[in-house]
Protein backbone atom coordinates (compact mmCIF):
# COMPACT_ATOMS: atom_id res chain seq x y z
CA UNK A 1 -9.05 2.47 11.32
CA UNK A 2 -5.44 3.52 9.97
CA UNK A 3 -4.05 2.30 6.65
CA UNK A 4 -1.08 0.29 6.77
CA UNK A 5 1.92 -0.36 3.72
CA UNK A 6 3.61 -3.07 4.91
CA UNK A 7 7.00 -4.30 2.90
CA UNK A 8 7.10 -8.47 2.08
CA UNK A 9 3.68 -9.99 3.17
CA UNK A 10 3.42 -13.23 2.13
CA UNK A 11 5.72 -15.02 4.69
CA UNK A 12 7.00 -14.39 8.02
CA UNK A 13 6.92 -11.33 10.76
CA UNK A 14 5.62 -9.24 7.54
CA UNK A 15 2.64 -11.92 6.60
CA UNK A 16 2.13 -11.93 10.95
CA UNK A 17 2.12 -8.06 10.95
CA UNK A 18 -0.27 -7.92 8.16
CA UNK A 19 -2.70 -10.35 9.72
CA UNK A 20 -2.67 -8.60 12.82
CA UNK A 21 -3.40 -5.30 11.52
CA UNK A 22 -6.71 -6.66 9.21
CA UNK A 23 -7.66 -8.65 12.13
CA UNK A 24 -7.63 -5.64 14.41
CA UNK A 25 -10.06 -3.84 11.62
CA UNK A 26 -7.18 -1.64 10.00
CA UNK A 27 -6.57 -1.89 6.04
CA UNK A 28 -3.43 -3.12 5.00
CA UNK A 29 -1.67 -2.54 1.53
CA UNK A 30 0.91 -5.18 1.69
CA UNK A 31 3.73 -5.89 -1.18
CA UNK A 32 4.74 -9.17 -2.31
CA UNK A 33 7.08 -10.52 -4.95
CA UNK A 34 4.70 -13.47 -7.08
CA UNK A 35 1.16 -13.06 -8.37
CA UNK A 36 -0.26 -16.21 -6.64
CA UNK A 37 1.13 -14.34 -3.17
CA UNK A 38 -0.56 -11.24 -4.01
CA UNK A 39 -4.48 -13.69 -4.74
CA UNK A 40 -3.55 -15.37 -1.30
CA UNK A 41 -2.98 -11.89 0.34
CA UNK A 42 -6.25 -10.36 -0.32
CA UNK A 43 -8.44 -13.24 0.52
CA UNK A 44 -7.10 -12.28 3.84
CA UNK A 45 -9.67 -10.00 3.93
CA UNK A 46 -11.73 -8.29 0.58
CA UNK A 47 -11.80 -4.63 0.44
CA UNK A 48 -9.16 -4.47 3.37
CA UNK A 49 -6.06 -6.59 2.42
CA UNK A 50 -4.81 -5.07 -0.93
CA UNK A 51 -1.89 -6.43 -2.62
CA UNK A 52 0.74 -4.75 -4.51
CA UNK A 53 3.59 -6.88 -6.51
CA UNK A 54 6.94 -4.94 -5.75
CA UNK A 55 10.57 -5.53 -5.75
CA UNK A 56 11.83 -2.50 -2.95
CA UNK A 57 15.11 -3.21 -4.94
CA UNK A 58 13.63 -1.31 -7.58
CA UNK A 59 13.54 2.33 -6.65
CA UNK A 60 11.30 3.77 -9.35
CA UNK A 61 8.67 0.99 -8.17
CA UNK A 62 8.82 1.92 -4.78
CA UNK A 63 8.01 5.53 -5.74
CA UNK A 64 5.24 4.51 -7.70
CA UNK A 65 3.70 1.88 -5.66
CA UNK A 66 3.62 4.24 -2.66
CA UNK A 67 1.87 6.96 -5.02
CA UNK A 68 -0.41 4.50 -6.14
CA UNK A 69 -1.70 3.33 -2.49
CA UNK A 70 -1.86 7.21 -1.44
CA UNK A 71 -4.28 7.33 -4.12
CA UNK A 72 -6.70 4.41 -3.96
CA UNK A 73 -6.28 3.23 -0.59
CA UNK A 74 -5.33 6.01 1.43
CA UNK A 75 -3.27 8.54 3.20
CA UNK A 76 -0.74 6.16 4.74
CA UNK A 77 -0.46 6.10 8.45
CA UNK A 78 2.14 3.65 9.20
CA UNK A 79 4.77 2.20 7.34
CA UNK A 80 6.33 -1.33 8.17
CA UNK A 81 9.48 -1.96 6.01
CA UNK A 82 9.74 -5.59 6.51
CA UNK A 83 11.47 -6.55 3.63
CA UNK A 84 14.41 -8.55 3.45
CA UNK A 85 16.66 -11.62 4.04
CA UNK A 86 19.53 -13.44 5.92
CA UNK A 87 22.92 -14.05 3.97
CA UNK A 88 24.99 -16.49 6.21
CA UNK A 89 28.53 -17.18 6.00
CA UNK A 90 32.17 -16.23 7.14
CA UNK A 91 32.83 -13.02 6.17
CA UNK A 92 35.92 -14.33 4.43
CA UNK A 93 34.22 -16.56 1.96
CA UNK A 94 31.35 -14.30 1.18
CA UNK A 95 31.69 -12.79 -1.50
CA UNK A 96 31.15 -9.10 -2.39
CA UNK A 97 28.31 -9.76 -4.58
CA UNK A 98 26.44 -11.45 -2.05
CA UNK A 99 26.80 -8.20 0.61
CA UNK A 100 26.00 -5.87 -2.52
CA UNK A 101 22.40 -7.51 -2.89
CA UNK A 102 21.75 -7.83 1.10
CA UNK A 103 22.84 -3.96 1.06
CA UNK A 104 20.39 -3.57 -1.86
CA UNK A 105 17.10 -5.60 -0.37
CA UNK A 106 18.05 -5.01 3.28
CA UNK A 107 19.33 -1.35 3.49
CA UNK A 108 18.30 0.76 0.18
CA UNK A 109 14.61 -1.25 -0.03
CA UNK A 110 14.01 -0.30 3.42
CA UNK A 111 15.22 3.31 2.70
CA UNK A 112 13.29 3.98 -0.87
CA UNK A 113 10.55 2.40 1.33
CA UNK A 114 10.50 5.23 3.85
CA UNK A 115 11.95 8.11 1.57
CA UNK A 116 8.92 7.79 -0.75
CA UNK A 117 6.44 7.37 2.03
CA UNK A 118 7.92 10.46 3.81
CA UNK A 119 6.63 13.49 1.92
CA UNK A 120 2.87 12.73 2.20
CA UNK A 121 3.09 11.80 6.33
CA UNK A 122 5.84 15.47 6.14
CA UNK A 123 3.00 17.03 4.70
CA UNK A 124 -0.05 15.90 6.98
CA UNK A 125 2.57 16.47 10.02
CA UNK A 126 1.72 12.51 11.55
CA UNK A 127 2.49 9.12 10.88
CA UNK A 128 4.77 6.41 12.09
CA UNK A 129 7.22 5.11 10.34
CA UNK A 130 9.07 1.33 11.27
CA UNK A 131 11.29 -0.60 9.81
CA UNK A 132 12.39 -4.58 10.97
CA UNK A 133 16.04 -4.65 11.61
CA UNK A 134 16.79 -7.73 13.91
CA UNK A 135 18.78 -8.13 17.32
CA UNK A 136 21.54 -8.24 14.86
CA UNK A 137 21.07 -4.73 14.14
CA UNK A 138 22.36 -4.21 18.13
CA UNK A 139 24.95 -7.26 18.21
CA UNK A 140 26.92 -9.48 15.96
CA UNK A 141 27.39 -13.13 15.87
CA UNK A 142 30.20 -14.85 13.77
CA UNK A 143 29.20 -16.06 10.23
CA UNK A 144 26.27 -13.12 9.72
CA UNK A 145 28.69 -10.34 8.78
CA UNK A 146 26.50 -9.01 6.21
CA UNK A 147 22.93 -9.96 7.31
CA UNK A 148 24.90 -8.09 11.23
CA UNK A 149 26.43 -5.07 8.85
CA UNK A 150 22.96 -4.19 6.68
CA UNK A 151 20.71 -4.33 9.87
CA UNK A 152 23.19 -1.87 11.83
CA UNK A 153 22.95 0.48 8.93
CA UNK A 154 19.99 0.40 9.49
CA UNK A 155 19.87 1.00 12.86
CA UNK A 156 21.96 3.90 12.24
CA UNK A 157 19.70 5.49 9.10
CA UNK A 158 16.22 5.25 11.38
CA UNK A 159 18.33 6.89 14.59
CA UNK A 160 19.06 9.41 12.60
CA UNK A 161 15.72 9.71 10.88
CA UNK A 162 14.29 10.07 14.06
CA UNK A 163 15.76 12.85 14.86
CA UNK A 164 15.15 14.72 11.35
CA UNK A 165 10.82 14.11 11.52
CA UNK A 166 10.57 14.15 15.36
CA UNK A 167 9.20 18.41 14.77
CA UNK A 168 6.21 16.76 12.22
CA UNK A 169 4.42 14.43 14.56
CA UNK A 170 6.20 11.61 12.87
CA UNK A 171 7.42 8.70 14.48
CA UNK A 172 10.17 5.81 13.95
CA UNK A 173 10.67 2.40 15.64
CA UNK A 174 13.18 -0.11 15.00
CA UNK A 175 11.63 -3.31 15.34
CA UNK A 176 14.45 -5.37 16.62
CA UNK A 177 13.04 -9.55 16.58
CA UNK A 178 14.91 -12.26 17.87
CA UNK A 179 14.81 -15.77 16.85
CA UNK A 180 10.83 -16.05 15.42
CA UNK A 181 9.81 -19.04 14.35
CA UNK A 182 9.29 -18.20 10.36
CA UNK A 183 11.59 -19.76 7.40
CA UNK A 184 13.97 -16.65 7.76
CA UNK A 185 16.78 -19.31 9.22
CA UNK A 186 15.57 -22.03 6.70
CA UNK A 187 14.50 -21.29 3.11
CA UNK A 188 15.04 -17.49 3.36
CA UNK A 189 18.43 -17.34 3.95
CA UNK A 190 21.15 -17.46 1.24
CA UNK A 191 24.20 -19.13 2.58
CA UNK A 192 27.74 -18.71 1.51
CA UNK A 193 29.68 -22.41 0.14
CA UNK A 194 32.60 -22.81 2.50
CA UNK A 195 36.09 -22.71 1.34
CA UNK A 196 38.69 -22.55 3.93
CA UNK A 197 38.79 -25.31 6.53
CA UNK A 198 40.24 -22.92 9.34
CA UNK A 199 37.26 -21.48 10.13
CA UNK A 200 35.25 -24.96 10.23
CA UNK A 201 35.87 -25.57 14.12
CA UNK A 202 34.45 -22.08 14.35
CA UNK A 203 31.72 -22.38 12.04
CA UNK A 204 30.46 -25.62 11.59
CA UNK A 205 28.57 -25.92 14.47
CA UNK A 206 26.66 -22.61 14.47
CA UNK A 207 25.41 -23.48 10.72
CA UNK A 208 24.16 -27.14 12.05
CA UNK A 209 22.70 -25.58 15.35
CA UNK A 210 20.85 -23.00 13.07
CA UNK A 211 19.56 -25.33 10.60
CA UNK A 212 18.57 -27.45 13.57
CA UNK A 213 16.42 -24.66 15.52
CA UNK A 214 15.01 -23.41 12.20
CA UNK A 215 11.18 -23.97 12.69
CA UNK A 216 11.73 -24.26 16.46
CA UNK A 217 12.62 -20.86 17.18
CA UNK A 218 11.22 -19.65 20.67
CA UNK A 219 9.40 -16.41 19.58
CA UNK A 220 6.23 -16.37 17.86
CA UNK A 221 5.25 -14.60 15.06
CA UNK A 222 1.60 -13.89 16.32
CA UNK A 223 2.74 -12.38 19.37
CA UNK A 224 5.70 -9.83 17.46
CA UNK A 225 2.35 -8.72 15.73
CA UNK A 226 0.51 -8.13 18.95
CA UNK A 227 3.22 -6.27 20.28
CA UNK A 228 3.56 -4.01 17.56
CA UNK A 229 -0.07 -3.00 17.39
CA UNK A 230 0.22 -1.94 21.02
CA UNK A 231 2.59 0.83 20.26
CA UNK A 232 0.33 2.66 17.36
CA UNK A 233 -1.42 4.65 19.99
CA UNK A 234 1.10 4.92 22.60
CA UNK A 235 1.94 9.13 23.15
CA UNK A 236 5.64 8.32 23.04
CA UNK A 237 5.94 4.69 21.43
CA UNK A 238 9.53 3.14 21.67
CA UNK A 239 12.80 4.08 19.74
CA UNK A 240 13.60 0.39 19.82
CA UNK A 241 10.83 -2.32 20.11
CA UNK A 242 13.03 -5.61 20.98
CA UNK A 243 11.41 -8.89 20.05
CA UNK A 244 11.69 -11.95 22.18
CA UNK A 245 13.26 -12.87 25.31
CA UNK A 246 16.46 -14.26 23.29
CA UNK A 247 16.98 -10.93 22.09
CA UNK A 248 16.83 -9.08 25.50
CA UNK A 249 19.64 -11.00 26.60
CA UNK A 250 21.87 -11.31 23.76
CA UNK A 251 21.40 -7.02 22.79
CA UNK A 252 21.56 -6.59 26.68
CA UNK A 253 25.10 -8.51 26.89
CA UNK A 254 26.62 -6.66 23.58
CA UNK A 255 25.82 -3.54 24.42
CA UNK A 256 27.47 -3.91 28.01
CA UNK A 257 30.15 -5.36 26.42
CA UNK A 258 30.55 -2.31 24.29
CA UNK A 259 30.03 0.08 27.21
CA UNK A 260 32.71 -1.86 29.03
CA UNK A 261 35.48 -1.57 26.10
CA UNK A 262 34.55 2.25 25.87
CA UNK A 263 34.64 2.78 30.00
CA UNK A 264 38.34 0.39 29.85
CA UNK A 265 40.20 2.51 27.45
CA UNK A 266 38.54 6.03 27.98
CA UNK A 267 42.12 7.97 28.98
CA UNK A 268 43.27 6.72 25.73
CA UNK A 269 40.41 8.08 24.21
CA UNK A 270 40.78 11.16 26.15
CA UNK A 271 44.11 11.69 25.18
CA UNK A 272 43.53 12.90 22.02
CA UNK A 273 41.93 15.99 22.59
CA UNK A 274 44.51 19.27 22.36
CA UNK A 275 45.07 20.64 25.77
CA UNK A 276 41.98 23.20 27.43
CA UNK A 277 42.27 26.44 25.85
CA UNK A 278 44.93 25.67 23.38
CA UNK A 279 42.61 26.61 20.94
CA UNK A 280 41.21 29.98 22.05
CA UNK A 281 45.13 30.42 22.65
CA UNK A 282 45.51 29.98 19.11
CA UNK A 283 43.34 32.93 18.37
């Protein structure tokens, strides 16, 4: 049995994770933002589902939370930062305030999340530490700029995590879902007012096509759960778990697209470099 502190339980991939995980006979402390959510949570499962109310925006909390499960729970051996949300809109019309608090839930939760769990799995050299970023932590569509930017830093932070705690037995996977079929796309997501009609030829149809497919998505939340259980015991699990066929295809596509810009203009890039031994001739 391994103990579980999974970030935003009470709806979506985090409530499907959480399931999984006290269905598979693990224990799972599991955060959520309203009292009711936290009564629902452990009648999951008494004396294995235990709820904690937690904002991960609050930094102190985090800290203290993740003290307080070491304590009565247990000695944490995996850590699922799941929580966060969508902000949609052109990145013209959204406004600063808007990517401030998707930076603050989506990027700073999911790092207080880790940082304070980090020390005790340091200590006991093991542990595995994941965080949910999305396929649009590997590619960008048009009106997600924020939601695309906070799940690519992201991306970045646990790549370079990875690196830092590979020496201590520790793990970290980027979960990386596609389109799940949760209310991330419906009631979840904030979404900017439009403003300026040049972008509605653009725009206008992805918002109606999303709102249309929200609750219809292909993936399935049970299955994302299934998946990520398979990888606790794994010798080497993955860097980067990708969700749902959707995803494959779309992060498959951007990154050749990227690989194709960088291959296209690489004697430009090339160019920049002073000329072989110019520097040792300098000294």
């Amino acid at each position: 049995m391994k103990t579980f502190f999974i970030t935003g339980v009470s709806t979506g991939l985090g409530a499907a994770f959480a399931a999984a995980a006290v269905e598979a006979g693990h224990q799972v402390a599991g955060t959520v933002r309203r009292r009711e959510d936290a009564a629902a949570f452990e009648a999951l499962e008494p004396g294995r589902a235990h709820a904690r109310l937690l904002d991960v925006t609050d930094d102190d909390a985090v800290l203290r939370t993740v003290a307080d499960v070491e304590s009565t729970v247990g000695p944490i051996d995996v850590v699922i930062a799941n929580a966060g949300y969508g902000v949609e809109g052109i990145f013209e019309e959204t406004a600063l305030s808007d990517f401030r608090a998707q930076f603050s839930t989506n990027v700073f939760g999911v790092a207080a999340t880790l940082q304070a769990v980090l020390p005790y799995m340091r200590r006991r050299r093991a542990g595995h530490l994941m965080a949910v970023t999305s396929m649009g932590g590997l590619m960008a569509v048009p009106g997600m700029a924020a939601y695309c930017a906070s799940k690519f830093a992201v991306e970045g932070m646990l790549d370079s995590l990875r690196q830092e705690v590979a020496a201590f037995g520790i793990h970290v996977t980027a979960i990386e879902p596609g389109s799940f079929r949760t209310d991330w796309a419906g009631r979840s997501m904030t979404r900017a007012q439009r403003s300026i009609t040049d972008y509605d030829a653009l725009f206008e149809p992805i918002r109606a096509a999303r709102l249309a497919a929200s609750g219809n998505q292909l993936g399935n939340p049970e299955k994302a759960a299934q998946a990520v259980l398979s990888i606790l015991d794994v010798e080497e699990p993955p860097a980067h778990l990708v969700l749902g066929s959707d995803a494959l295809r779309l992060v498959t596509a951007a990154r050749s697209a990227v690989d194709s810009d960088i291959r296209r203009w690489e004697d430009l890039s090339r160019s920049t470099d002073f000329p072989e031994g110019a520097q040792l001739a300098a000294n």
